[in-house]
Protein backbone atom coordinates (compact mmCIF):
# COMPACT_ATOMS: atom_id res chain seq x y z
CA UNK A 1 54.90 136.01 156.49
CA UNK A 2 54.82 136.26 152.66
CA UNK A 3 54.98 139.72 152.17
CA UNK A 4 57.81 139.61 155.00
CA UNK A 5 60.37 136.76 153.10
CA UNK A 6 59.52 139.12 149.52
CA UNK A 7 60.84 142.16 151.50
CA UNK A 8 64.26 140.24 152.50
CA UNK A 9 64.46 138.65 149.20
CA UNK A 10 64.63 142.04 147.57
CA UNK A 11 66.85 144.31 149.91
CA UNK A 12 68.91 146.14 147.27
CA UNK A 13 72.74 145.36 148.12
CA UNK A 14 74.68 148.64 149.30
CA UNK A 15 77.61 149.51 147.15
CA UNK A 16 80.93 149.13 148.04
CA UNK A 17 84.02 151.76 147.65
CA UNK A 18 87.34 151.43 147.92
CA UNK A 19 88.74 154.75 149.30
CA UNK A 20 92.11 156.01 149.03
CA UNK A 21 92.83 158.34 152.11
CA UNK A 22 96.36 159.70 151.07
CA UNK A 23 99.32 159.25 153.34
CA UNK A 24 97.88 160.42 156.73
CA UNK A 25 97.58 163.93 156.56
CA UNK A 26 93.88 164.88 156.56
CA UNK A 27 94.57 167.70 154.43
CA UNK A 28 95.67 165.26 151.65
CA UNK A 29 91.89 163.64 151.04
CA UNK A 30 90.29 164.31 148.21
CA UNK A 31 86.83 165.82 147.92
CA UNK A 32 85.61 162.45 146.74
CA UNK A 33 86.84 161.03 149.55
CA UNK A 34 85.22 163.13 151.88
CA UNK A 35 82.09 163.15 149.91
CA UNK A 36 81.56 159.40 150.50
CA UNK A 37 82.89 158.87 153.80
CA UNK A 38 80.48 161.25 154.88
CA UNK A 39 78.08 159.43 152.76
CA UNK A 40 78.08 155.93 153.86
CA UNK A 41 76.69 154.01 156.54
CA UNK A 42 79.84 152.09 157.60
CA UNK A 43 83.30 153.09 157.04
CA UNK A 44 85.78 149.62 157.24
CA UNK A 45 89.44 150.54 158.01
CA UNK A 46 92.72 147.84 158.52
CA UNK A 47 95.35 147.18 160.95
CA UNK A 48 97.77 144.68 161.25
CA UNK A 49 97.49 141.56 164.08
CA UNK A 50 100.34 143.14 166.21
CA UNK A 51 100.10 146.72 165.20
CA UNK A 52 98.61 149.24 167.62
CA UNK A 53 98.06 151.63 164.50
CA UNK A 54 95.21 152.27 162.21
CA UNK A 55 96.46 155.29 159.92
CA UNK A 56 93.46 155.20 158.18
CA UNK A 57 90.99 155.13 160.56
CA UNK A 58 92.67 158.12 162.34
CA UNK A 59 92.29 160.43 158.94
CA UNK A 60 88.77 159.13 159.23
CA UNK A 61 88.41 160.67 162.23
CA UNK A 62 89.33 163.57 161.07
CA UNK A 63 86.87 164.03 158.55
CA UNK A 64 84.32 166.54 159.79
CA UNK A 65 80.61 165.27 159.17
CA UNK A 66 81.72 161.31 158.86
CA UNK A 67 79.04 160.06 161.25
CA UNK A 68 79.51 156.21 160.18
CA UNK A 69 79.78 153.30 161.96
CA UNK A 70 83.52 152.46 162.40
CA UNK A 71 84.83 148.77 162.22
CA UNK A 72 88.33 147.77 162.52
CA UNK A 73 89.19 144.96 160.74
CA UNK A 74 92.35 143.07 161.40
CA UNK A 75 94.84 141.59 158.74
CA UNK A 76 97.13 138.90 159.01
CA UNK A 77 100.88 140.12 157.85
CA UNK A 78 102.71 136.36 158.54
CA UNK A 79 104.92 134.92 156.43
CA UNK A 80 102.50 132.13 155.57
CA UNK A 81 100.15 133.31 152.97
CA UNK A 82 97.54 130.47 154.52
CA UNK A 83 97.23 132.65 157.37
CA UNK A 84 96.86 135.88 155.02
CA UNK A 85 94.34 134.62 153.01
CA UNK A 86 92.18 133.23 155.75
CA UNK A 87 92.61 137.12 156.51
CA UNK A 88 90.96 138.03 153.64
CA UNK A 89 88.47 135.76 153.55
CA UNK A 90 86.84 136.57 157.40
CA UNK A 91 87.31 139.86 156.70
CA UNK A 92 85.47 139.54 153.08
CA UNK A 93 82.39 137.83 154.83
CA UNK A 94 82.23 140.89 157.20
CA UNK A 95 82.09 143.07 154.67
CA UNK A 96 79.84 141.26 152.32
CA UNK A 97 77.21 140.70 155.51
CA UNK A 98 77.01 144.74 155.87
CA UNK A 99 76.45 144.93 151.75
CA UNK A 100 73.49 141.81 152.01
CA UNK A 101 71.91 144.71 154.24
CA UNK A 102 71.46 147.00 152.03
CA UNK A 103 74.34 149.48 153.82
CA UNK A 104 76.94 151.70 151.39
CA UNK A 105 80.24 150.68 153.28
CA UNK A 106 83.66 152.21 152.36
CA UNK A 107 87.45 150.47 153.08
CA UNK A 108 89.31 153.15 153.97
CA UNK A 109 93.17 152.54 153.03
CA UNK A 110 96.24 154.76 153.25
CA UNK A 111 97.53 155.95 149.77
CA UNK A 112 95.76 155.27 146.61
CA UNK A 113 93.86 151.50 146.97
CA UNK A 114 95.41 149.65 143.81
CA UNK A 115 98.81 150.74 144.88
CA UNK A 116 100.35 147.88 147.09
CA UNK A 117 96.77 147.76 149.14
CA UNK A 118 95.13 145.50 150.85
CA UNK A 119 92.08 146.48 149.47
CA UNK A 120 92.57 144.77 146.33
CA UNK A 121 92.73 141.27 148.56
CA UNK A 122 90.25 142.13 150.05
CA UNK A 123 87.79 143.14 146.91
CA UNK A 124 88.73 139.90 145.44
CA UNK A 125 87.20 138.07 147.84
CA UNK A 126 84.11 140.20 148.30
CA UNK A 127 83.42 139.53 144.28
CA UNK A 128 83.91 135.77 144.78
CA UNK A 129 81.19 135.71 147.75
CA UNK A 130 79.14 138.60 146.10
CA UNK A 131 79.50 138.66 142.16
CA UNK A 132 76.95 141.18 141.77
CA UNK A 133 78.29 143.61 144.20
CA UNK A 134 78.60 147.37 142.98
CA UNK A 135 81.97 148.88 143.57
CA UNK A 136 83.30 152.31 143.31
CA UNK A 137 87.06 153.01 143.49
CA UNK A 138 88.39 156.22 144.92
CA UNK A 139 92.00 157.32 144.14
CA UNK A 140 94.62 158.48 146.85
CA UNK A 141 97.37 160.82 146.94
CA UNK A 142 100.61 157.84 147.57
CA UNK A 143 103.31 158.68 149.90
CA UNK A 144 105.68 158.79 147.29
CA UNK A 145 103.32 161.66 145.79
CA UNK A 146 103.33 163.51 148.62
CA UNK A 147 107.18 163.37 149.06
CA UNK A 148 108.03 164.51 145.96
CA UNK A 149 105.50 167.69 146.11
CA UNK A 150 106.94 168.42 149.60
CA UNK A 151 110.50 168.95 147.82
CA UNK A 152 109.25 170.02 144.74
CA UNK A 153 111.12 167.13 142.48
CA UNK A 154 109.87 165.83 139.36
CA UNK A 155 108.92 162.28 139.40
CA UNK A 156 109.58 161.79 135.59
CA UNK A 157 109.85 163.96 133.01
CA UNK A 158 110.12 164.36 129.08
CA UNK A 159 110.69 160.51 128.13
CA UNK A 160 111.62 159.45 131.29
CA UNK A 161 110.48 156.51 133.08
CA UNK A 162 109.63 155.78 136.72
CA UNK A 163 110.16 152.36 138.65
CA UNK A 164 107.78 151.24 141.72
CA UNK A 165 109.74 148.63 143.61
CA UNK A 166 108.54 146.97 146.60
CA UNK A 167 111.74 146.69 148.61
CA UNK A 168 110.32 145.04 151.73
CA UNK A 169 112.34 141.17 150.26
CA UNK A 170 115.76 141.09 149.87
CA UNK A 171 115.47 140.59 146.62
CA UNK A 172 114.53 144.09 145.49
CA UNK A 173 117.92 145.21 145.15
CA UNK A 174 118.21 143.38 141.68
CA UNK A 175 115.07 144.38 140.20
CA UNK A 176 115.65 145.42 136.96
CA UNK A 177 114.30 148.83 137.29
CA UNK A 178 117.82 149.61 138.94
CA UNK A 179 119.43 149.32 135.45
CA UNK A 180 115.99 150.56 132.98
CA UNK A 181 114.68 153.38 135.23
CA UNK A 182 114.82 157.10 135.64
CA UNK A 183 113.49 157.69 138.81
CA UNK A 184 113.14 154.59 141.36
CA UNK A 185 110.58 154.87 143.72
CA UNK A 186 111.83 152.01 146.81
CA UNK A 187 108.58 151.14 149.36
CA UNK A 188 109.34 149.45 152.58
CA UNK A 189 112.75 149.73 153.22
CA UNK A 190 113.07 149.15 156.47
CA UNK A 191 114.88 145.77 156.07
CA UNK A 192 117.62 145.85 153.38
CA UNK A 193 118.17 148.92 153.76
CA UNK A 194 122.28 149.20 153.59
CA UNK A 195 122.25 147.06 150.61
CA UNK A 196 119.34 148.94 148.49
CA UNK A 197 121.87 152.22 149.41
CA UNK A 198 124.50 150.26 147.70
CA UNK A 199 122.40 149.50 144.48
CA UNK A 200 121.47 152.56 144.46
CA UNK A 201 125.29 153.91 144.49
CA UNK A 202 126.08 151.14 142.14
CA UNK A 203 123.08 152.34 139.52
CA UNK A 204 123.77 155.96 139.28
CA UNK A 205 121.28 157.13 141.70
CA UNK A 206 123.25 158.35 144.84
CA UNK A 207 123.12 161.98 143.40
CA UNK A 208 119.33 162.96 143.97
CA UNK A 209 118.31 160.63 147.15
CA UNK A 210 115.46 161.08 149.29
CA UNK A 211 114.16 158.99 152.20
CA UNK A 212 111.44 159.66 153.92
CA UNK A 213 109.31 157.85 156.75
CA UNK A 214 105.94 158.11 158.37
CA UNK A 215 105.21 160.66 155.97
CA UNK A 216 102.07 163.13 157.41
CA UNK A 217 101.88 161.43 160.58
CA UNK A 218 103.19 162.16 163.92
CA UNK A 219 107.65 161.39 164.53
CA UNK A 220 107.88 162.15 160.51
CA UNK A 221 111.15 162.45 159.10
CA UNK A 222 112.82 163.30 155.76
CA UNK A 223 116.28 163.41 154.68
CA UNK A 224 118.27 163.79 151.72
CA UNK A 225 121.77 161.94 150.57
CA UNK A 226 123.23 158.69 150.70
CA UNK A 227 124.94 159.66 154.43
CA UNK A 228 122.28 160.94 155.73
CA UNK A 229 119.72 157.93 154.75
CA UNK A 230 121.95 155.67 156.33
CA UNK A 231 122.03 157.39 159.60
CA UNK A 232 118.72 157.41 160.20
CA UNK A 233 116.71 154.57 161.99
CA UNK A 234 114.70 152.22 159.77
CA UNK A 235 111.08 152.34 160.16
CA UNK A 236 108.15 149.96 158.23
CA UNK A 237 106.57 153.05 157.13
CA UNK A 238 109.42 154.00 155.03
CA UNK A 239 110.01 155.02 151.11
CA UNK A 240 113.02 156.50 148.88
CA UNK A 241 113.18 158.30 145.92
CA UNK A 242 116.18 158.40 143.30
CA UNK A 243 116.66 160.31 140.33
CA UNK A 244 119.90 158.57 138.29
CA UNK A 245 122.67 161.00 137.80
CA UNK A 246 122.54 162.11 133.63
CA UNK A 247 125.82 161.13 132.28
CA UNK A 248 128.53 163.34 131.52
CA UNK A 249 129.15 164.41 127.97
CA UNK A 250 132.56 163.67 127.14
């Protein structure tokens, strides 16, 4: 009995990583990625309460070799950050029970995991309940990326600068970025919509305009121009790019 409680006092705790599985396209993960997915004992992936999606557990799927347990684990997206946090929490404890067994376990998210992820809720939490936890972060190829290598446009270049805004609040459109950035990266923008197109007329950026939704996954779409954006129906999964038109020299 002894020997038996020494064994459970000692299980060495499995490591957590956070890994970034691009956009959706399976052809977008990294060999890191792939590495450690087909590593690990348990692979965690996210959906949303009322979503009938999991993006990332799909390009899981995908991954030849992966032979991990799967485990879905559901996220609150309400309004009320009470209910989000509770989120976190239960879904903190799950993972943290897997690591107190001495199991590597990955959370699989879509893009790169300290860009606008849930992860980084969720690895809070983990390091309140398990301090000592080893974690291991593995970058993703963002949407955004992706986009702009599909039309071959430079993000930034020279001394330019780029602005991330999350445009998913209605107060995006008068971020600041509108008026100091280069390049504006919008996330989200399925609900203000018509008036981040007018911001963006109003800043300079309606010359180079890209909008793009669902990008690597099935019903994808992609269109350029101020016209065409606004033609096209809005979708959650939804970004835009804008380069600001260089002033004339007089």
């Amino acid at each position: 009995m002894l020997a038996e409680n020494h064994e459970r006092k000692t299980v060495k705790l499995g490591i957590l990583y956070g890994v970034g599985v691009g956009p959706g396209d399976p052809g977008l993960l990294t060999l890191r990625a792939v590495e450690v997915l087909c590593r690990v004992q348990v692979v965690f992936s996210a959906t949303g309460a009322h979503s009938q999606d999991c993006i990332s557990g799909s390009v899981v799927d995908a991954v030849p070799g992966c032979q991990a347990e799967r485990v879905t684990l559901v996220f609150s997206m309400a309004r009320e950050m009470e209910d989000r946090r509770q989120a976190w929490s239960e879904n903190a404890e799950k993972v943290v029970d897997v690591l107190r067994q001495g199991k590597d376990c990955a959370f699989a998210t879509i893009g790169d995991p300290l860009i606008y992820s849930t992860y980084t809720y969720l690895l809070r939490r983990v390091r309140e309940l398990l301090p000592e936890v080893r974690v291991e972060t593995i970058p993703g190829i963002t949407s955004f990326q992706a986009v702009a290598a599909r039309n071959n446009l430079p993000l930034v270049e020279d001394r330019e600068t780029l602005g991330l805004i999350p445009a998913w609040t209605r107060e995006s459109v008068h971020d600041p970025q509108f008026h100091s950035a280069d390049t504006v990266v919008l996330l989200k923008t399925y609900h203000h919509r018509r008036e981040i197109l007018t911001a963006l007329q109003e800043n300079g950026f309606a010359g180079e305009c890209i909008y793009a939704s669902r990008v690597g996954l099935a019903g994808e779409e992609m269109v350029s121009g101020i016209d065409a954006i606004a033609r096209i129906p809005e979708t959650y999964l939804s970004l835009i790019i804008a380069k600001r038109q260089p002033e004339k020299v007089k």
